[in-house]
N, C-alpha and C. Protein backbone atom coordinates (compact mmCIF):
# COMPACT_ATOMS: atom_id res chain seq x y z
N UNK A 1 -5.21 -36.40 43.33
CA UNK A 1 -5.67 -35.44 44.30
C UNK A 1 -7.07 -35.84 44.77
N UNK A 2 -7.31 -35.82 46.06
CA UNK A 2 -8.75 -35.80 46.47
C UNK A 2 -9.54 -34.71 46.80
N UNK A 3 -10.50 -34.77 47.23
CA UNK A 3 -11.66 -33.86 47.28
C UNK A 3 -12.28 -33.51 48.14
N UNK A 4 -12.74 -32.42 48.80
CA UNK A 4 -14.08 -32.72 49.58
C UNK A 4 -14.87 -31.67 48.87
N UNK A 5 -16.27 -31.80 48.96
CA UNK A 5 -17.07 -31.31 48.67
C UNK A 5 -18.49 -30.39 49.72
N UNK A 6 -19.18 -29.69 49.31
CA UNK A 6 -20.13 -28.85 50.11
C UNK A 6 -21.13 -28.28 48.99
N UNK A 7 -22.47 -28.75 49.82
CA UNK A 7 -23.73 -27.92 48.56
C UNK A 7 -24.40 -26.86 49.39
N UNK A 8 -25.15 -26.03 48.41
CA UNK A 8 -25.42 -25.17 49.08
C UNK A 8 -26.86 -24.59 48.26
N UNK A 9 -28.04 -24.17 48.70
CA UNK A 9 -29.20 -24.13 48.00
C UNK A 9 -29.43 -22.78 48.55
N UNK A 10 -30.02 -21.92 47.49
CA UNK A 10 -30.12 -20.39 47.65
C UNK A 10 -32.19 -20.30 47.42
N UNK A 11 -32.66 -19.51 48.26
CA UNK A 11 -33.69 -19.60 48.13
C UNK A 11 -34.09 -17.83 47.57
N UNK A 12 -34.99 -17.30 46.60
CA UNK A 12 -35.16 -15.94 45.90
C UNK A 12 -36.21 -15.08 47.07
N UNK A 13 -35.77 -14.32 48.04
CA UNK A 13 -36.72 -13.98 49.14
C UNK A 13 -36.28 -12.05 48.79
N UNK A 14 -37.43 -11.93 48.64
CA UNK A 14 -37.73 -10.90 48.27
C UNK A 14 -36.95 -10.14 47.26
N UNK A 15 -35.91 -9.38 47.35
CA UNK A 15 -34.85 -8.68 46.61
C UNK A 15 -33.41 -9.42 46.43
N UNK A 16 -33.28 -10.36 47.14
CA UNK A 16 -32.05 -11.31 46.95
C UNK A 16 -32.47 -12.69 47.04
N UNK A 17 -30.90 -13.37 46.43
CA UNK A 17 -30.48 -14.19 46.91
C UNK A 17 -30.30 -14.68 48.50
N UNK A 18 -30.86 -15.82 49.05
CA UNK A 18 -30.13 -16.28 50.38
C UNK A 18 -30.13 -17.54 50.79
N UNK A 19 -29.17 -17.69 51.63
CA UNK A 19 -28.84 -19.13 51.44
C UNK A 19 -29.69 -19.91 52.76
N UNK A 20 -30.16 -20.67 52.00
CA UNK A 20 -31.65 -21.63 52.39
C UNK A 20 -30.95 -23.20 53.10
N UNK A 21 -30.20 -23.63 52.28
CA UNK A 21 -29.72 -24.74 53.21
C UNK A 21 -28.34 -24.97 52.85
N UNK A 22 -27.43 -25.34 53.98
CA UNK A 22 -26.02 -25.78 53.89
C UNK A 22 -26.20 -26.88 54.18
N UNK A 23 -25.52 -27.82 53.38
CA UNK A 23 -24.59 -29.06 53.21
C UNK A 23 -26.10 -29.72 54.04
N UNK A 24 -27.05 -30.04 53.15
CA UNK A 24 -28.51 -30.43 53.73
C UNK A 24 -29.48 -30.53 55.58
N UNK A 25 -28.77 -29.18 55.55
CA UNK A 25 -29.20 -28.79 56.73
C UNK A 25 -29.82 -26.89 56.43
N UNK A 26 -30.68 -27.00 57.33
CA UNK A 26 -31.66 -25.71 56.94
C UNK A 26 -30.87 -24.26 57.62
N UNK A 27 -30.63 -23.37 57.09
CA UNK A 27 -30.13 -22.24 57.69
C UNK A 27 -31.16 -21.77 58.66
N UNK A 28 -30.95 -21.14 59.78
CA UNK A 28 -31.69 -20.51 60.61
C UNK A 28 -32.22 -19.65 60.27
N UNK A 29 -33.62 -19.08 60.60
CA UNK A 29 -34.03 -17.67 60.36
C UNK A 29 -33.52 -17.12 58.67
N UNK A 30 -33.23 -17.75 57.61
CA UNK A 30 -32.91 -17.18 56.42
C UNK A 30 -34.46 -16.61 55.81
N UNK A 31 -35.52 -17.44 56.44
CA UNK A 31 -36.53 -16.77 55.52
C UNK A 31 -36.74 -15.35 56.20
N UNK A 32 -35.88 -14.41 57.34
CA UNK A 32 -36.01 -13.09 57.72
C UNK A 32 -35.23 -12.42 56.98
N UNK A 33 -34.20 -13.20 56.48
CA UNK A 33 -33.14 -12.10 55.57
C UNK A 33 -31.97 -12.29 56.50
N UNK A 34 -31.56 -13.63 57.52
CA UNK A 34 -30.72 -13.36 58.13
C UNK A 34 -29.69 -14.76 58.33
N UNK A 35 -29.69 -14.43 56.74
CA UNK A 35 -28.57 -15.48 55.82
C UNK A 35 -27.84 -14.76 55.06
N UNK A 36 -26.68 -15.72 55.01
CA UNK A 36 -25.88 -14.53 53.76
C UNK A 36 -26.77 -14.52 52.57
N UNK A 37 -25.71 -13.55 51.47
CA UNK A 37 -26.33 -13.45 50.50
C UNK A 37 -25.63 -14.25 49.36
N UNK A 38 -26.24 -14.20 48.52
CA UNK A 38 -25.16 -14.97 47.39
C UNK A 38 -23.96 -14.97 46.69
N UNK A 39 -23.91 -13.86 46.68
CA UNK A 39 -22.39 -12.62 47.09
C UNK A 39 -21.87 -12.69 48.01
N UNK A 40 -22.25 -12.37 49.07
CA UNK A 40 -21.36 -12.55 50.36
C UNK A 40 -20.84 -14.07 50.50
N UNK A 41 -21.86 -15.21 50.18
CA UNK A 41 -21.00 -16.58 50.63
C UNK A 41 -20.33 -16.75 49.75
N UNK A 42 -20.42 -16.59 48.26
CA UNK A 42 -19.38 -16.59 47.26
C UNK A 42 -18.20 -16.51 47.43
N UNK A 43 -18.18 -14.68 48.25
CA UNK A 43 -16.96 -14.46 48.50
C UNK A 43 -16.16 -14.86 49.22
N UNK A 44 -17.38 -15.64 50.62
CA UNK A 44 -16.19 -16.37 51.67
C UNK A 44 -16.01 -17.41 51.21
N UNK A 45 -16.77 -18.05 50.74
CA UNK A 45 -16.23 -19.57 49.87
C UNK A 45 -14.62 -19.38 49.19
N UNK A 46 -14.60 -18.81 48.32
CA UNK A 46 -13.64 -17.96 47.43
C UNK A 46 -12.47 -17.96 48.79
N UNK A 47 -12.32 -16.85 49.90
CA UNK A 47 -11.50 -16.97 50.41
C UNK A 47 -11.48 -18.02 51.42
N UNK A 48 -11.44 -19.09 51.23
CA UNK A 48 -11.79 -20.48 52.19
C UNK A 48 -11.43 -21.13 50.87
N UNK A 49 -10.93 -21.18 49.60
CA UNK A 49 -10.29 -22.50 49.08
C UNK A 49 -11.93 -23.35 48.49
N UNK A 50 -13.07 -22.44 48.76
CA UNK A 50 -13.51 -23.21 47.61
C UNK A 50 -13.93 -23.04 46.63
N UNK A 51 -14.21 -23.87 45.23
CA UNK A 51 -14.17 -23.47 44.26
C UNK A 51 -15.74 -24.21 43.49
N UNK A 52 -16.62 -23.21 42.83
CA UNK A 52 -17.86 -23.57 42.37
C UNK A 52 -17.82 -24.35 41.25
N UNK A 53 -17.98 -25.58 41.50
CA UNK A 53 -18.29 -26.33 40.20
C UNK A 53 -19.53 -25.98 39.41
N UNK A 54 -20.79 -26.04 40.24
CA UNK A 54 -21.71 -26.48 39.32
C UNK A 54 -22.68 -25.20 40.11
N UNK A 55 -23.72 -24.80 38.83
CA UNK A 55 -25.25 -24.60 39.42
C UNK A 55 -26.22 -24.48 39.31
N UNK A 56 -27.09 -25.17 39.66
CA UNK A 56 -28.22 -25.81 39.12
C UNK A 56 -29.69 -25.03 39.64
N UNK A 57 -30.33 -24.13 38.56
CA UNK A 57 -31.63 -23.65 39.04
C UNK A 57 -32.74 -24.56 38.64
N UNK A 58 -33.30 -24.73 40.05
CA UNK A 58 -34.56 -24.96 39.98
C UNK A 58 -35.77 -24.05 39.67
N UNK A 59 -37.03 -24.64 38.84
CA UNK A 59 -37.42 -23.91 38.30
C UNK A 59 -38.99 -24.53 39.31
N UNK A 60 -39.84 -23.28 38.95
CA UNK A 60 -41.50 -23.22 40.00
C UNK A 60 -42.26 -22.68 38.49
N UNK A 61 -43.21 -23.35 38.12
CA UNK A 61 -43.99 -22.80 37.06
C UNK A 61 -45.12 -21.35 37.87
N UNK A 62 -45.03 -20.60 37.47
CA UNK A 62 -45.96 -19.58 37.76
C UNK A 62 -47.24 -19.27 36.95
N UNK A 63 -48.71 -19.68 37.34
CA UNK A 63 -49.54 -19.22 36.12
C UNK A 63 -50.31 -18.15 36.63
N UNK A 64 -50.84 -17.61 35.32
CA UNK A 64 -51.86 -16.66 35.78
C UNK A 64 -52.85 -16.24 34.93
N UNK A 65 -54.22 -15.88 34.94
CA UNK A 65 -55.51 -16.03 34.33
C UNK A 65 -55.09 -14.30 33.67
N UNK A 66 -54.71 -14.54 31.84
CA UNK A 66 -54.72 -14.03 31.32
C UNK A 66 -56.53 -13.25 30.60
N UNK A 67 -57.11 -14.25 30.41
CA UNK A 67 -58.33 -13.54 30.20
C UNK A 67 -59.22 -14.82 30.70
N UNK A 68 -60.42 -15.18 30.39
CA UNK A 68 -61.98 -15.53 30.52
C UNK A 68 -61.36 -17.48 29.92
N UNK A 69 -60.74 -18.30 30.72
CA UNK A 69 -60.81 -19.77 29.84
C UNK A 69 -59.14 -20.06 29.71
N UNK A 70 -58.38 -18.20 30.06
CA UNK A 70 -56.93 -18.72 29.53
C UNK A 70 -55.73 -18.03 30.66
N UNK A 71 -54.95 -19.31 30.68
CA UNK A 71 -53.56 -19.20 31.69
C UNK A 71 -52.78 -19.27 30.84
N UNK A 72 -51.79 -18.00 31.67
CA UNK A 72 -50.53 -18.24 30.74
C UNK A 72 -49.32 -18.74 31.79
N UNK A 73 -48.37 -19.30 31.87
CA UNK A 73 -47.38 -19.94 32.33
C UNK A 73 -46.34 -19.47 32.42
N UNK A 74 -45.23 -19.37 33.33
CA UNK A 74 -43.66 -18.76 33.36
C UNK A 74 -42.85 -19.68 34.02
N UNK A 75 -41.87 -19.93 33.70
CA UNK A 75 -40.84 -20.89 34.74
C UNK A 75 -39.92 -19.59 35.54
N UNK A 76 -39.86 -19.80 36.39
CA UNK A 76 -38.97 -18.73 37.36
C UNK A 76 -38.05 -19.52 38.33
N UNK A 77 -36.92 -18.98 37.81
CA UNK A 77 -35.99 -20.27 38.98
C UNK A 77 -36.12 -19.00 40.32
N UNK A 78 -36.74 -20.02 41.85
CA UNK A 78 -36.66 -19.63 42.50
C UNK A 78 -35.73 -19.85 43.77
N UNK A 79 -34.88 -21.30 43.37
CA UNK A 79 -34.16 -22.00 43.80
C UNK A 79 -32.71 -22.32 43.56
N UNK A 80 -31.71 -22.22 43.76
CA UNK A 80 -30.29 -21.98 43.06
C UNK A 80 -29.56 -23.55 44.21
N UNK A 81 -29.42 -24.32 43.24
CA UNK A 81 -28.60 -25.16 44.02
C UNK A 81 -27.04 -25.36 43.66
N UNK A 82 -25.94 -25.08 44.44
CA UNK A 82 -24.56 -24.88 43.97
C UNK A 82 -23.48 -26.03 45.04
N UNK A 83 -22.69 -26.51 43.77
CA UNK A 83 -21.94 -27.43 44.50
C UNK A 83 -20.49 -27.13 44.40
N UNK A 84 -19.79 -27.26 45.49
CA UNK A 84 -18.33 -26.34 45.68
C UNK A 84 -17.20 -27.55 45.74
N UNK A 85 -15.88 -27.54 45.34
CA UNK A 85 -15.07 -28.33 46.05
C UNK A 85 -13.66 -27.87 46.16
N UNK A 86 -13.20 -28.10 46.84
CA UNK A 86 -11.63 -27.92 47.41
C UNK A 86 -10.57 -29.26 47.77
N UNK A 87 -9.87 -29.02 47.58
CA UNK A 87 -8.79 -29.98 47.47
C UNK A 87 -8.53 -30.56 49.34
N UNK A 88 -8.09 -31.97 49.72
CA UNK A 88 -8.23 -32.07 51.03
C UNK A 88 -7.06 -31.66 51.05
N UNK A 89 -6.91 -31.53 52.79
CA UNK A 89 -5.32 -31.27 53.32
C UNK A 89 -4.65 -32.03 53.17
């Protein structure tokens, strides 16, 4: 059986998930909120035959001046990269 494949990178903007770039091309206007959500493309993926292999968070260290000399550090994935595939025709 062969394959095709599609990636898809979710960027954390404000209260959701949204999807930041398809198949390495930049979504329009997603940094307004006017991208799907991570749920919503799931689901059309899902009914479109495709199926999530993999997903990979990227992580952004966050610091911040706990007292007088000291930072403390957090990893926060702010980045969700997901790779889909479906069977060809």
């Amino acid at each position: 059986m062969q394959w095709e494949y599609q990636q898809a990178v979710f960027t954390w903007l404000e209260e959701s998930w949204r999807l930041h770039y398809f198949n390495n091309e930049e979504v329009r206007n997603w940094d307004q909120g006017q991208s799907p959500t991570l749920t919503d493309f799931l689901n059309q993926q899902g009914r479109n035959g495709w199926e999530l292999i993999s997903a990979i968070p990227e992580y952004e260290l966050q610091k911040r001046t706990v007292g007088p000399g000291y930072i403390a550090g957090s990893h926060l994935a702010n980045t969700m990269r997901m790779f889909f595939k479906r069977p060809l025709p």
